[in-house]
Protein backbone atom coordinates (compact mmCIF):
# COMPACT_ATOMS: atom_id res chain seq x y z
CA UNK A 1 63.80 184.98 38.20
CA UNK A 2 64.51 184.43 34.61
CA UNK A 3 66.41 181.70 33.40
CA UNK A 4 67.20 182.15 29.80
CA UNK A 5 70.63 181.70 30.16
CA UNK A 6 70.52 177.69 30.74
CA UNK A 7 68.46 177.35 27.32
CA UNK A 8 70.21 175.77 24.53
CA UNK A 9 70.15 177.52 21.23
CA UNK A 10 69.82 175.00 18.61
CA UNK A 11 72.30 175.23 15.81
CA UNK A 12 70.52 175.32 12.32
CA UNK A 13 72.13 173.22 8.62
CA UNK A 14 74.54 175.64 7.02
CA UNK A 15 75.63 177.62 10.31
CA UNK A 16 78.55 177.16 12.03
CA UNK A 17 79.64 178.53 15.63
CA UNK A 18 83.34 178.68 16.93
CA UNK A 19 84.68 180.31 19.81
CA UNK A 20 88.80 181.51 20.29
CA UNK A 21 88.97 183.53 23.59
CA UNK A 22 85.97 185.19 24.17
CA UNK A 23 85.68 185.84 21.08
CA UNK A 24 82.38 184.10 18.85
CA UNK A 25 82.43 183.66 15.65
CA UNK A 26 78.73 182.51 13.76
CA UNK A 27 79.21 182.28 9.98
CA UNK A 28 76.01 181.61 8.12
CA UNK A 29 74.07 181.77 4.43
CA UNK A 30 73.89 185.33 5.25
CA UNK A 31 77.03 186.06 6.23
CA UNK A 32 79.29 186.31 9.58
CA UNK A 33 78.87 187.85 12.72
CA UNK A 34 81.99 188.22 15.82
CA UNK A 35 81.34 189.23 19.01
CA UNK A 36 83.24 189.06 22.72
CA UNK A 37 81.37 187.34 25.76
CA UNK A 38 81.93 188.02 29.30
CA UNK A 39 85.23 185.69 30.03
CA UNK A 40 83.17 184.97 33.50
CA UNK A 41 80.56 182.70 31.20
CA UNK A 42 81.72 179.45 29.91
CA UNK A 43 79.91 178.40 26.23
CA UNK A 44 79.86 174.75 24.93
CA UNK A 45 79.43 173.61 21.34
CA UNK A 46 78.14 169.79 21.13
CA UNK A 47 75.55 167.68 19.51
CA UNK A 48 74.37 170.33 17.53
CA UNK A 49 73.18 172.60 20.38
CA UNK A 50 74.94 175.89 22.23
CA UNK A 51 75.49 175.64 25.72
CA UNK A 52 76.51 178.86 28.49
CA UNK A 53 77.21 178.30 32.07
CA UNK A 54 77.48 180.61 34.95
CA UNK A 55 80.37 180.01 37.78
CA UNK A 56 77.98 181.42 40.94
CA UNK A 57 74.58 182.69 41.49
CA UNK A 58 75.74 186.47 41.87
CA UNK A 59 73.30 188.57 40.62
CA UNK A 60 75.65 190.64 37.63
CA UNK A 61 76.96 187.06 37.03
CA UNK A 62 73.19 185.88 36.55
CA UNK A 63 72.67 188.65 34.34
CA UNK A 64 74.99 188.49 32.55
CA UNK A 65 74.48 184.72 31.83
CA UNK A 66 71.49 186.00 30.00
CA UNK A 67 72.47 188.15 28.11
CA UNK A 68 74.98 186.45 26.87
CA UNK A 69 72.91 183.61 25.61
CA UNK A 70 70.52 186.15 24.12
CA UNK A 71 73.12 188.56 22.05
CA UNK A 72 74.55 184.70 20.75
CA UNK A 73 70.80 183.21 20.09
CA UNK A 74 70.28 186.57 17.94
CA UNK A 75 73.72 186.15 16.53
CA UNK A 76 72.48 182.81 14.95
CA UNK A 77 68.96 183.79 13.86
CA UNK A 78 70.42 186.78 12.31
CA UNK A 79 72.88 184.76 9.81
CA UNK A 80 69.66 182.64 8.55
CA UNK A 81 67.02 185.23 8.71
CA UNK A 82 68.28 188.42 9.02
CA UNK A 83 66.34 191.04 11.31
CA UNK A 84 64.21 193.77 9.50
CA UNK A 85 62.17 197.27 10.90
CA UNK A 86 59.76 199.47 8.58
CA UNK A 87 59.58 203.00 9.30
CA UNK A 88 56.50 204.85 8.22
CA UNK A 89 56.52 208.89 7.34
CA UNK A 90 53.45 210.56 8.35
CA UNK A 91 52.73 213.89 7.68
CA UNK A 92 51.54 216.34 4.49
CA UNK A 93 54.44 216.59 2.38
CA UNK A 94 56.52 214.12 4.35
CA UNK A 95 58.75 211.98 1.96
CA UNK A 96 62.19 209.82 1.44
CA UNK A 97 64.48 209.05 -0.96
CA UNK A 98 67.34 206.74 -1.28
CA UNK A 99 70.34 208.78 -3.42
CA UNK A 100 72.84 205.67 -3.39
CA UNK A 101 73.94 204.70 0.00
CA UNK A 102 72.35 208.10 1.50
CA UNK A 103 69.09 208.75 2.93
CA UNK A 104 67.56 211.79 2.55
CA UNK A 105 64.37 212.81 4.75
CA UNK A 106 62.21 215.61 3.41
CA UNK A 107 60.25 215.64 7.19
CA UNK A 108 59.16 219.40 7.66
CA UNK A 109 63.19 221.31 7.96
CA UNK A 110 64.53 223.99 6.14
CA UNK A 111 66.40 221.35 4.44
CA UNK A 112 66.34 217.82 3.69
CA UNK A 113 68.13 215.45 6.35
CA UNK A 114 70.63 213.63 5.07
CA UNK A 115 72.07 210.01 6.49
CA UNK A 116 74.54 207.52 5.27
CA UNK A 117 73.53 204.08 5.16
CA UNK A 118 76.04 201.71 7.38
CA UNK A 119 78.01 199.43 5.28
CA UNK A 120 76.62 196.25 7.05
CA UNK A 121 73.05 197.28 6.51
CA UNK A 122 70.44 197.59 3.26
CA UNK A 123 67.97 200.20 3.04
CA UNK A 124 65.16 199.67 0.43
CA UNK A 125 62.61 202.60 0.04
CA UNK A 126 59.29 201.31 -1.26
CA UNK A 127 57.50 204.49 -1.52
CA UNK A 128 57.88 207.87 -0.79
CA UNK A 129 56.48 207.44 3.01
CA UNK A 130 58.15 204.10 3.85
CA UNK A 131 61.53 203.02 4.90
CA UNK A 132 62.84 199.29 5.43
CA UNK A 133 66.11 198.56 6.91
CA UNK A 134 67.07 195.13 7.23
CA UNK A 135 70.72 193.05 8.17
CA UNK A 136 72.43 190.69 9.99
CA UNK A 137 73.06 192.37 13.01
CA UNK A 138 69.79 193.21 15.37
CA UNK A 139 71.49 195.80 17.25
CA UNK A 140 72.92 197.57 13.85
CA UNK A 141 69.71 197.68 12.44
CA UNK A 142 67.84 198.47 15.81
CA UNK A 143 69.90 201.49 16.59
CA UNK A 144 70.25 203.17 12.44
CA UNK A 145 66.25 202.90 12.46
CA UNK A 146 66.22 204.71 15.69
CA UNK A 147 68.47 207.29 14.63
CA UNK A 148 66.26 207.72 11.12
CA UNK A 149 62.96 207.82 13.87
CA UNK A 150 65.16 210.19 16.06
CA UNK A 151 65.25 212.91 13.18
CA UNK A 152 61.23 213.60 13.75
CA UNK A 153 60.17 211.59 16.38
CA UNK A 154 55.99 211.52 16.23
CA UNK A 155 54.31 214.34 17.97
CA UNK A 156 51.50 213.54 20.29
CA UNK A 157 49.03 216.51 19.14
CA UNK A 158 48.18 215.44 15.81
CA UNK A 159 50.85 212.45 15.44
CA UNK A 160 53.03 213.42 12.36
CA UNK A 161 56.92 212.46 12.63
CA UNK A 162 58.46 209.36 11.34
CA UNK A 163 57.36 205.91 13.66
CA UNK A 164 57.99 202.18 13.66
CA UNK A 165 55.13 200.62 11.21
CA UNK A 166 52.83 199.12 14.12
CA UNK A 167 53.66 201.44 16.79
CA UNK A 168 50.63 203.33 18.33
CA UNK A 169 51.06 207.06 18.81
CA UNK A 170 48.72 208.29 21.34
CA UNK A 171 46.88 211.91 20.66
CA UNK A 172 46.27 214.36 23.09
CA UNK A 173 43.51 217.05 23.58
CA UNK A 174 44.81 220.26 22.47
CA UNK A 175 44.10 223.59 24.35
CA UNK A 176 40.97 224.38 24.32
CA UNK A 177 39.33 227.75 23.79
CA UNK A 178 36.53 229.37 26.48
């Protein structure tokens, strides 16, 4: 049984946490983040240090306990570090280009994919076969970098398609002829 939810999340120099409702608030160097908690969890602000507490040991109350904690520990990290995935393009004549605050994959269509870039997020495109999306916000940048990964997702026969920069694409046997 996991019990993230009764760890304190230390509050770092330049970031401050306030709560109206169930409402949080977490402005930082890198900007400001809002987000509603589960009215069931109580959160605590002292000495420096975020506190949640769960009314009962019900199992969606447990779980939710957790999460809550979590989404408000990444909160914090994410307005001093910021979160950050690289996208690799593999594949012969595989290639992206940033055309202001579009994307546009050239991954093996007819035509080039095209995909606006989210407000809250920066896209930087080194060279022609990598992508880096980085922000505030771990799910904003989680889910746009699996939307960009959804448009050719890697193939398992000879592994070309657009993947996370350490992920491991496992190739199969093809068929093989008698």
């Amino acid at each position: 049984m996991s019990r993230i939810g009764y760890k304190a999340i230390n509050i770092p120099d330049g970031v401050e946490v306030s709560q109206s409702g169930n409402d949080v608030t977490v402005k930082g160097p890198k900007g400001t983040l809002t987000r509603a908690i589960s009215p069931i969890i109580t959160m605590s602000v002292e000495d420096g240090q975020i506190k949640f507490d769960r009314p009962d040991n019900n199992n969606k109350t447990r779980a939710i306990h957790g999460t809550t904690r979590a989404n408000v520990n990444n909160m914090v990290e994410g307005v001093t570090d910021g979160f950050a995935k690289t996208l690799k393009l593999v594949g012969v004549g595989y290639r992206t280009q940033l055309k202001g605050s579009t994307l546009v994959l050239s991954v093996g269509y007819s035509n080039p994919v095209e995909m606006t870039v989210p407000e809250n997020l920066q896209v930087e495109v080194p060279d022609n076969t990598t992508i880096k999306i980085s922000g505030i916000g771990k799910q904003a940048v989680g889910d746009f970098a699996a939307e960009v990964r959804a448009v050719r997702s890697p193939e398992p026969y000879k592994g070309k398609g657009i993947r996370y920069e350490n992920e491991y694409v496992r190739i199969r046997e093809g068929k093989t002829g008698k």
